[in-house]
N, C-alpha and C. Protein backbone atom coordinates (compact mmCIF):
# COMPACT_ATOMS: atom_id res chain seq x y z
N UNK A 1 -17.95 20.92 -18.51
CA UNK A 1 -18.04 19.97 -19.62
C UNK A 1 -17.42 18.65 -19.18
N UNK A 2 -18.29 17.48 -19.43
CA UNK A 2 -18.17 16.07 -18.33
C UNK A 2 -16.40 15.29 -19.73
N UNK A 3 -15.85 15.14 -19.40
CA UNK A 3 -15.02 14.75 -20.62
C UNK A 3 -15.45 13.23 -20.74
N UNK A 4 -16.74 12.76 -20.39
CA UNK A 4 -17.11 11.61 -20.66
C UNK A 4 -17.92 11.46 -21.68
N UNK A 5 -17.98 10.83 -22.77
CA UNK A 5 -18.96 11.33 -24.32
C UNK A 5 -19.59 9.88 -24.00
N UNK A 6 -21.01 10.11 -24.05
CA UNK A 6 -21.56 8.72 -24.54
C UNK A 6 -22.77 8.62 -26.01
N UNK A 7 -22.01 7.26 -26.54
CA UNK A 7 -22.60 7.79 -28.02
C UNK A 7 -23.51 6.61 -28.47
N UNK A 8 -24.67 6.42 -28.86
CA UNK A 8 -25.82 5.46 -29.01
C UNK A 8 -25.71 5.03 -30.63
N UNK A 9 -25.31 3.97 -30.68
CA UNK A 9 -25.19 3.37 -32.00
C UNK A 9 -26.20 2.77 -32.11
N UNK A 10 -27.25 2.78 -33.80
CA UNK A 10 -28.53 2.37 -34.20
C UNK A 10 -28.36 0.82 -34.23
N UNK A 11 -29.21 0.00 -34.13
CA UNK A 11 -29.22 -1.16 -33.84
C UNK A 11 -28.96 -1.82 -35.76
N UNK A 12 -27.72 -1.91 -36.02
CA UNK A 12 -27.67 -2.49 -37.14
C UNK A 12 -26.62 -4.18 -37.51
N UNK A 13 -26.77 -4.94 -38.28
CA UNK A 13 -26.32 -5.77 -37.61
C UNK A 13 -24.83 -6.12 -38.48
N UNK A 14 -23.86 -5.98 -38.03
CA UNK A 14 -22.71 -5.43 -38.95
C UNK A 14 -22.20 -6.96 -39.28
N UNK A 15 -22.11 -7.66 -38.56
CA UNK A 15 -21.85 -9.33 -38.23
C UNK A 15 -20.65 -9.24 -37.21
N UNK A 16 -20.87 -8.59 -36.15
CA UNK A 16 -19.74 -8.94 -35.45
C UNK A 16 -19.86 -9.69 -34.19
N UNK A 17 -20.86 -10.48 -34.67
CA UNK A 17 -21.34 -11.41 -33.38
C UNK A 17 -22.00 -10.92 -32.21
N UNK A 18 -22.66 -10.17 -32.21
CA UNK A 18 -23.41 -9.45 -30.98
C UNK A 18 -24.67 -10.23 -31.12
N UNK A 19 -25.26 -10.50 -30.21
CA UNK A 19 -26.76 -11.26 -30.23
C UNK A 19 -27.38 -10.13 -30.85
N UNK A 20 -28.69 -10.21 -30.83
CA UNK A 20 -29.82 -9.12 -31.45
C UNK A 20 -30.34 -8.59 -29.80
N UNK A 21 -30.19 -9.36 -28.81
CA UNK A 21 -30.66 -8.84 -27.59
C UNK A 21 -29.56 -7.71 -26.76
N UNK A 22 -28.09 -8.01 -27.48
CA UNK A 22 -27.13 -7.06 -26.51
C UNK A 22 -27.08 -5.54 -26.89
N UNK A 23 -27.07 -4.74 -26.05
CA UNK A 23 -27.11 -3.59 -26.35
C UNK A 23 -25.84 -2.92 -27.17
N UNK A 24 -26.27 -2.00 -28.29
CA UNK A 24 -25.49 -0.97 -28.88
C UNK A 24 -24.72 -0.30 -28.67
N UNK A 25 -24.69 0.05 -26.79
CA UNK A 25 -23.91 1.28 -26.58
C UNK A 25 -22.60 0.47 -25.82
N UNK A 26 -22.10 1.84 -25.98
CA UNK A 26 -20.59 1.95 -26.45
C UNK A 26 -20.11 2.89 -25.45
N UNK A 27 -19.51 3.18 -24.75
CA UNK A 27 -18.63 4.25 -23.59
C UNK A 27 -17.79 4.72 -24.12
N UNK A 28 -16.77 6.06 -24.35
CA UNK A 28 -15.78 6.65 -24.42
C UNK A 28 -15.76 7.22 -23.87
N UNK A 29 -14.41 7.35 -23.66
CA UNK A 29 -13.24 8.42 -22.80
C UNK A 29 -12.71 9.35 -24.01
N UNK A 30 -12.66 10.69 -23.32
CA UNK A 30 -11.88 11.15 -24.07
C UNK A 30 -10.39 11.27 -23.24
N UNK A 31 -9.51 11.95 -24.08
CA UNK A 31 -7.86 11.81 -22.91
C UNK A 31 -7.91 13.01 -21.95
N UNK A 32 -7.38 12.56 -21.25
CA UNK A 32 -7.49 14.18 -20.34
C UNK A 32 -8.71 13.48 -18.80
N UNK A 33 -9.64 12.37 -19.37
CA UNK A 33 -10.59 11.95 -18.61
C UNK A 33 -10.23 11.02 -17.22
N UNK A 34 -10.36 11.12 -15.87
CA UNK A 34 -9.62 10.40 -15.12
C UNK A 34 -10.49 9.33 -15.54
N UNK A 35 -9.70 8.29 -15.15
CA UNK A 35 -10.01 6.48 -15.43
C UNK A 35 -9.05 6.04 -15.12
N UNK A 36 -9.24 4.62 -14.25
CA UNK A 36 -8.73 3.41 -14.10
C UNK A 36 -8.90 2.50 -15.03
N UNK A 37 -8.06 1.68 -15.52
CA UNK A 37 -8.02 0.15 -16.20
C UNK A 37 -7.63 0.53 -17.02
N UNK A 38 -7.84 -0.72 -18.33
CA UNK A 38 -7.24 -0.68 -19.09
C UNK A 38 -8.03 -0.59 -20.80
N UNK A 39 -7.87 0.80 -21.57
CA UNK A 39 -8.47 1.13 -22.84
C UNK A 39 -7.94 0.82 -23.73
N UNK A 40 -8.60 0.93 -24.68
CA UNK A 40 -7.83 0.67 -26.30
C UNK A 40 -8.30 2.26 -27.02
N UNK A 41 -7.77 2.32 -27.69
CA UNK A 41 -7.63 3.89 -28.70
C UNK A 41 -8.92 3.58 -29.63
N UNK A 42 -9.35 4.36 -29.71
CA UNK A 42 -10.39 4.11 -30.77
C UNK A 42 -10.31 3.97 -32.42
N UNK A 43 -9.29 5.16 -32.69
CA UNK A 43 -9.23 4.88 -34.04
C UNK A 43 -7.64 4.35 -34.38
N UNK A 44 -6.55 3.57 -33.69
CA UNK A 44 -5.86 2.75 -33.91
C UNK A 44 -5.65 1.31 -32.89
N UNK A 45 -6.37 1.25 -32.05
CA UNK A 45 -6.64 0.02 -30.88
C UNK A 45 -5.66 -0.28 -30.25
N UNK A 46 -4.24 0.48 -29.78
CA UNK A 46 -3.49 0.61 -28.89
C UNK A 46 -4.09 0.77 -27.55
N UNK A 47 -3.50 -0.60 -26.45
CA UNK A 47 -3.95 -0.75 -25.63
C UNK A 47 -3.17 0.36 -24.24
N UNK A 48 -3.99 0.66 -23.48
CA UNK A 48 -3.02 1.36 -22.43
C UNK A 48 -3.61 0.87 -21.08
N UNK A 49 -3.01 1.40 -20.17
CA UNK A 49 -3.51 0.93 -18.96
C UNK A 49 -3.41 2.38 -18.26
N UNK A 50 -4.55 2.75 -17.68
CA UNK A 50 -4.72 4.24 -17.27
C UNK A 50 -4.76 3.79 -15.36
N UNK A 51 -3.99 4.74 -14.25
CA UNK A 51 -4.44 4.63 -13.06
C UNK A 51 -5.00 6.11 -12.79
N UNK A 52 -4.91 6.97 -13.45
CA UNK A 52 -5.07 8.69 -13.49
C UNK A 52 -5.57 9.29 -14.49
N UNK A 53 -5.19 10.05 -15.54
CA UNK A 53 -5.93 10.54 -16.64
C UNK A 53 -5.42 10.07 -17.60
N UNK A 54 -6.33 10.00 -18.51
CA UNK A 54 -6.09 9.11 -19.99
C UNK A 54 -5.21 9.87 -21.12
N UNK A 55 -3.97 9.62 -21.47
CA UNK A 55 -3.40 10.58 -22.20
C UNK A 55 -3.79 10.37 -23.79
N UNK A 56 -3.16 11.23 -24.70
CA UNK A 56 -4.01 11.31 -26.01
C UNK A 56 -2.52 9.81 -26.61
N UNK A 57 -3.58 9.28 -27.55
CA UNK A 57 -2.68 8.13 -27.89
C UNK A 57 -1.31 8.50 -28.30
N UNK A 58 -0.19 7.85 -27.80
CA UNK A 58 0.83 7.44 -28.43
C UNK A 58 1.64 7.19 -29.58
N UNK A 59 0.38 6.09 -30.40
CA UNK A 59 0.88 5.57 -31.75
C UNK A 59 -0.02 6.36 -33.11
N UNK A 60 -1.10 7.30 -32.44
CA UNK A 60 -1.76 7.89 -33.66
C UNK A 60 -2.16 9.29 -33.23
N UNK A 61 -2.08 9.47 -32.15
CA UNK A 61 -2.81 11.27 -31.47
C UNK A 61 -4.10 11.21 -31.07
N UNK A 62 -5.04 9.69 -31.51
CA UNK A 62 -6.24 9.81 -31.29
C UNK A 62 -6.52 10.23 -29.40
N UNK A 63 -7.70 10.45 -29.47
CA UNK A 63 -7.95 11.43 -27.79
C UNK A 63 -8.74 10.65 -27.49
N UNK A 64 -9.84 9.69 -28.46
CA UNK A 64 -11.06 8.73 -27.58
C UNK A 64 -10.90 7.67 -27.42
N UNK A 65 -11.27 6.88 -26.11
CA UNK A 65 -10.94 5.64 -25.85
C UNK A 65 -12.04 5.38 -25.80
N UNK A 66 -12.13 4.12 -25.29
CA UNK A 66 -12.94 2.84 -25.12
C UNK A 66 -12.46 1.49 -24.53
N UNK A 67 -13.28 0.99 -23.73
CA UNK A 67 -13.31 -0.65 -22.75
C UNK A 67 -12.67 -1.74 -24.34
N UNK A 68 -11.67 -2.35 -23.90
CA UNK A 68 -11.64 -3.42 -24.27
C UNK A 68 -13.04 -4.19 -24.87
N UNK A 69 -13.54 -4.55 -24.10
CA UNK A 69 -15.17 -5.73 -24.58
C UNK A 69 -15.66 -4.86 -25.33
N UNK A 70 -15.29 -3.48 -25.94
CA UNK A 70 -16.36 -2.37 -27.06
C UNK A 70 -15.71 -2.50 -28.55
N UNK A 71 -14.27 -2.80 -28.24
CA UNK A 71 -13.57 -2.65 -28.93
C UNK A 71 -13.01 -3.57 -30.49
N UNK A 72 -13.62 -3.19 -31.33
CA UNK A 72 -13.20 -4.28 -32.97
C UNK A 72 -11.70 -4.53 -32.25
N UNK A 73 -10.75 -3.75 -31.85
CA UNK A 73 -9.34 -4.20 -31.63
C UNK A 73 -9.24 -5.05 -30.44
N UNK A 74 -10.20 -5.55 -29.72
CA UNK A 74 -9.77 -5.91 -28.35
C UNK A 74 -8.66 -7.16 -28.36
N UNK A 75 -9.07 -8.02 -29.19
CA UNK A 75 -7.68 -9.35 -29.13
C UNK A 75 -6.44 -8.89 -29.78
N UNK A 76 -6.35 -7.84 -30.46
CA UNK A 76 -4.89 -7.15 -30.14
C UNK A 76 -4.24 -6.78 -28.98
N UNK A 77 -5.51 -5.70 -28.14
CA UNK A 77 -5.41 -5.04 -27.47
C UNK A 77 -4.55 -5.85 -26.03
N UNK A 78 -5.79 -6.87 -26.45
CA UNK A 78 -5.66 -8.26 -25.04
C UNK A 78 -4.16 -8.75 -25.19
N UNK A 79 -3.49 -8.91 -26.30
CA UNK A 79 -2.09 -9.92 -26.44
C UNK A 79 -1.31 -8.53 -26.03
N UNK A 80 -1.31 -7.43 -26.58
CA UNK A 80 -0.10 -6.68 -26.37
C UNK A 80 0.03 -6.52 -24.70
N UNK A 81 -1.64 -6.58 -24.12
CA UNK A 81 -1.57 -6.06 -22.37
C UNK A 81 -1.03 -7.56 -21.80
N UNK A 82 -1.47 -8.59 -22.56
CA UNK A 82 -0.89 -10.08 -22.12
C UNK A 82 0.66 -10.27 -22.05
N UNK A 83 1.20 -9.16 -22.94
CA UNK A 83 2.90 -9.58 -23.03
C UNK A 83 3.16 -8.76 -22.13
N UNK A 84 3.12 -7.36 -22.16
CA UNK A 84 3.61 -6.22 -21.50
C UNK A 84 3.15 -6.81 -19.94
N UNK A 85 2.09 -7.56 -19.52
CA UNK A 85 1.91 -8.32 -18.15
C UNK A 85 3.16 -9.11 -17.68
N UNK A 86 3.32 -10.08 -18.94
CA UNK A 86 4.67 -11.22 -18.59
C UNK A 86 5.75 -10.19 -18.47
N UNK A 87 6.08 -9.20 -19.28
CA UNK A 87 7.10 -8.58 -19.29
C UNK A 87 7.39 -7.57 -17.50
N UNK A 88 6.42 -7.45 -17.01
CA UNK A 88 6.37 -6.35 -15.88
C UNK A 88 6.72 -7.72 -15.10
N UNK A 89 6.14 -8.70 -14.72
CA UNK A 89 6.36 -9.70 -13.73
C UNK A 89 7.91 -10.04 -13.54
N UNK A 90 8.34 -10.68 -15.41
CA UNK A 90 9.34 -10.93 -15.25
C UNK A 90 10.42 -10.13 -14.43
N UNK A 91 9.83 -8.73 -15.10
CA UNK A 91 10.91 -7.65 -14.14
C UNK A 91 10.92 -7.19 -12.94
N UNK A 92 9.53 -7.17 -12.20
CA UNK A 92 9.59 -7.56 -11.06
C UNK A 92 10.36 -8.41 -10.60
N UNK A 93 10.35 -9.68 -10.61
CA UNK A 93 10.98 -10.71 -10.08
C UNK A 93 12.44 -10.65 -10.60
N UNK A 94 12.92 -9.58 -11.06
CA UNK A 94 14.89 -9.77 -11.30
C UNK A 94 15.36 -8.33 -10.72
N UNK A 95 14.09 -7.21 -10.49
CA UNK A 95 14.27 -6.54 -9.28
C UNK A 95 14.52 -6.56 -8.38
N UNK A 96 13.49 -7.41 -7.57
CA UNK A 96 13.62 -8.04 -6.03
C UNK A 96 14.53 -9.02 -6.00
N UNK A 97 15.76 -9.56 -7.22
CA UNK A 97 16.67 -10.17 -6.25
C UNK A 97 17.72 -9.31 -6.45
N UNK A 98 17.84 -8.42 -7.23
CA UNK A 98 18.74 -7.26 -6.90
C UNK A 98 18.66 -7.01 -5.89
N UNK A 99 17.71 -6.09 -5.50
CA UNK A 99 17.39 -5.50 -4.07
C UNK A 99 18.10 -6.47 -3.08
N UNK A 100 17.75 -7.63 -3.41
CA UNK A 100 17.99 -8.72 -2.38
C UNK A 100 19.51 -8.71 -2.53
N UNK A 101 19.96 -8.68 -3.34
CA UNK A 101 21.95 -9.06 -3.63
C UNK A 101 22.14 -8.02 -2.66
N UNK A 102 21.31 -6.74 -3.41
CA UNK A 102 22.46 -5.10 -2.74
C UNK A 102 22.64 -5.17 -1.05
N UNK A 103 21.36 -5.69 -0.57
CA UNK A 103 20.71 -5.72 0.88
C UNK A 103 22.18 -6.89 1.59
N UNK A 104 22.11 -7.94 1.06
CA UNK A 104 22.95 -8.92 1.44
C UNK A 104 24.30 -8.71 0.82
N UNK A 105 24.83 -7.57 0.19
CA UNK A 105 26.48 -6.95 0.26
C UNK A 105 26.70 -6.25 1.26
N UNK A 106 25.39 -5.09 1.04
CA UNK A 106 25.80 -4.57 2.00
C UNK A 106 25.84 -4.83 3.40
N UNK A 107 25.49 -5.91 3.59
CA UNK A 107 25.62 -6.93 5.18
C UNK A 107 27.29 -7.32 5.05
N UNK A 108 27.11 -8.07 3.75
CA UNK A 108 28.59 -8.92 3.93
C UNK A 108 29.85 -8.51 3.82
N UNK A 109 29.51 -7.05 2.99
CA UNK A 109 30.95 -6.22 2.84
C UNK A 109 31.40 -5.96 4.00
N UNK A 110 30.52 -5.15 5.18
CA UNK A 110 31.46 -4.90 5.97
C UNK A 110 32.21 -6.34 6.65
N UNK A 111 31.56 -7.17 7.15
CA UNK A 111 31.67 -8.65 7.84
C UNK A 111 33.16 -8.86 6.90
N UNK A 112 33.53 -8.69 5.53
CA UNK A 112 34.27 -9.34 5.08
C UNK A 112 35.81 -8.36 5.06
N UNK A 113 35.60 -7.46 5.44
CA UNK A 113 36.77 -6.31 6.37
C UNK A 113 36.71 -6.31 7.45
N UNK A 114 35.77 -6.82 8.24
CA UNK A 114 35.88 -6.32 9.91
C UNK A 114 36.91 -7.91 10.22
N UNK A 115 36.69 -8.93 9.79
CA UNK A 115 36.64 -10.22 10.23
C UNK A 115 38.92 -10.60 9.98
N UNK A 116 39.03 -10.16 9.20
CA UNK A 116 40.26 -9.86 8.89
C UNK A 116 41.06 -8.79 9.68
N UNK A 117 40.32 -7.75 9.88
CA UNK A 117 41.40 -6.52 10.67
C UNK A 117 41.58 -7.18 12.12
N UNK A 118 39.82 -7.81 12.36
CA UNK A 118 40.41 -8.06 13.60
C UNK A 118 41.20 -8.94 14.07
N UNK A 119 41.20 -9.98 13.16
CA UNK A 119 42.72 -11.34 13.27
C UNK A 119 43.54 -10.34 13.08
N UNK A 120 43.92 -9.44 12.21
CA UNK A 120 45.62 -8.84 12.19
C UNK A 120 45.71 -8.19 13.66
N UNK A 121 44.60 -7.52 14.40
CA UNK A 121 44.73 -6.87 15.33
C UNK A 121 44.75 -7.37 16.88
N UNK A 122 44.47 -8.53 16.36
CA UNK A 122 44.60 -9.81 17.76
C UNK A 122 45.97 -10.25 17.62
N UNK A 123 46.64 -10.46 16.55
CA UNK A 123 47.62 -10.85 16.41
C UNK A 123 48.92 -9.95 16.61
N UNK A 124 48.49 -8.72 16.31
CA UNK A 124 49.34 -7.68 16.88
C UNK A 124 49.27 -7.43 18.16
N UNK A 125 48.32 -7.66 19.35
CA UNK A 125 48.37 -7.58 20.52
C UNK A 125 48.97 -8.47 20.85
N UNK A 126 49.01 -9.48 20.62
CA UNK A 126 49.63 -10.68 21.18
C UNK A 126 50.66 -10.55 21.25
């Protein structure tokens, strides 16, 4: 059983701006389905970003997804993946200068004990 459902909506015209020439259909995932990118929930439009299998939503239990561009929720979908973007970068970038501090203590700690014992220990030979 393919956990991929595809479902053919009748050509009706609801007003949601679709030309009369673009097609009806619609893709879902159900959860459990491997997929890459990034879905919105079907029946609450919580956005996720899948690299492996699609888990059942979060904020409602729903199990079927759907593409962003299918989606009545997509400019929700789009701002929450737009912040949670700024938000990963930002943290990236205050990661890597951690990393960078820890990398450059642990250089300077020792340098800042060795550099001292060995003046006391020159000075005691002397």
């Amino acid at each position: 059983m393919s956990a991929q459902t595809e479902i053919r909506l009748p050509e009706v015209d609801l007003g949601l701006g679709r030309s009369a020439g673009e097609s009806d259909y619609v893709e879902f995932w159900l959860a459990g389905a491997t997929a890459i990118g990034t879905f919105c929930c079907a029946a609450c439009g919580r956005a996720v970003r899948s690299v492996n299998k699609l888990p059942d939503c979060l904020s409602c239990g729903g199990s079927v997804w759907e593409q962003p561009s299918s989606s009545p929720f997509a400019t929700a979908g789009a701002e929450v993946v737009a912040t949670e973007e700024a938000w990963f970068e930002d943290e990236a970038r205050s990661v890597a200068g951690l990393t960078r501090g820890f990398a450059l203590a642990l250089v300077l700690a020792p340098i800042s004990w060795l550099v001292p014992l060995l003046a006391i220990y020159a000075l005691i030979r002397l």
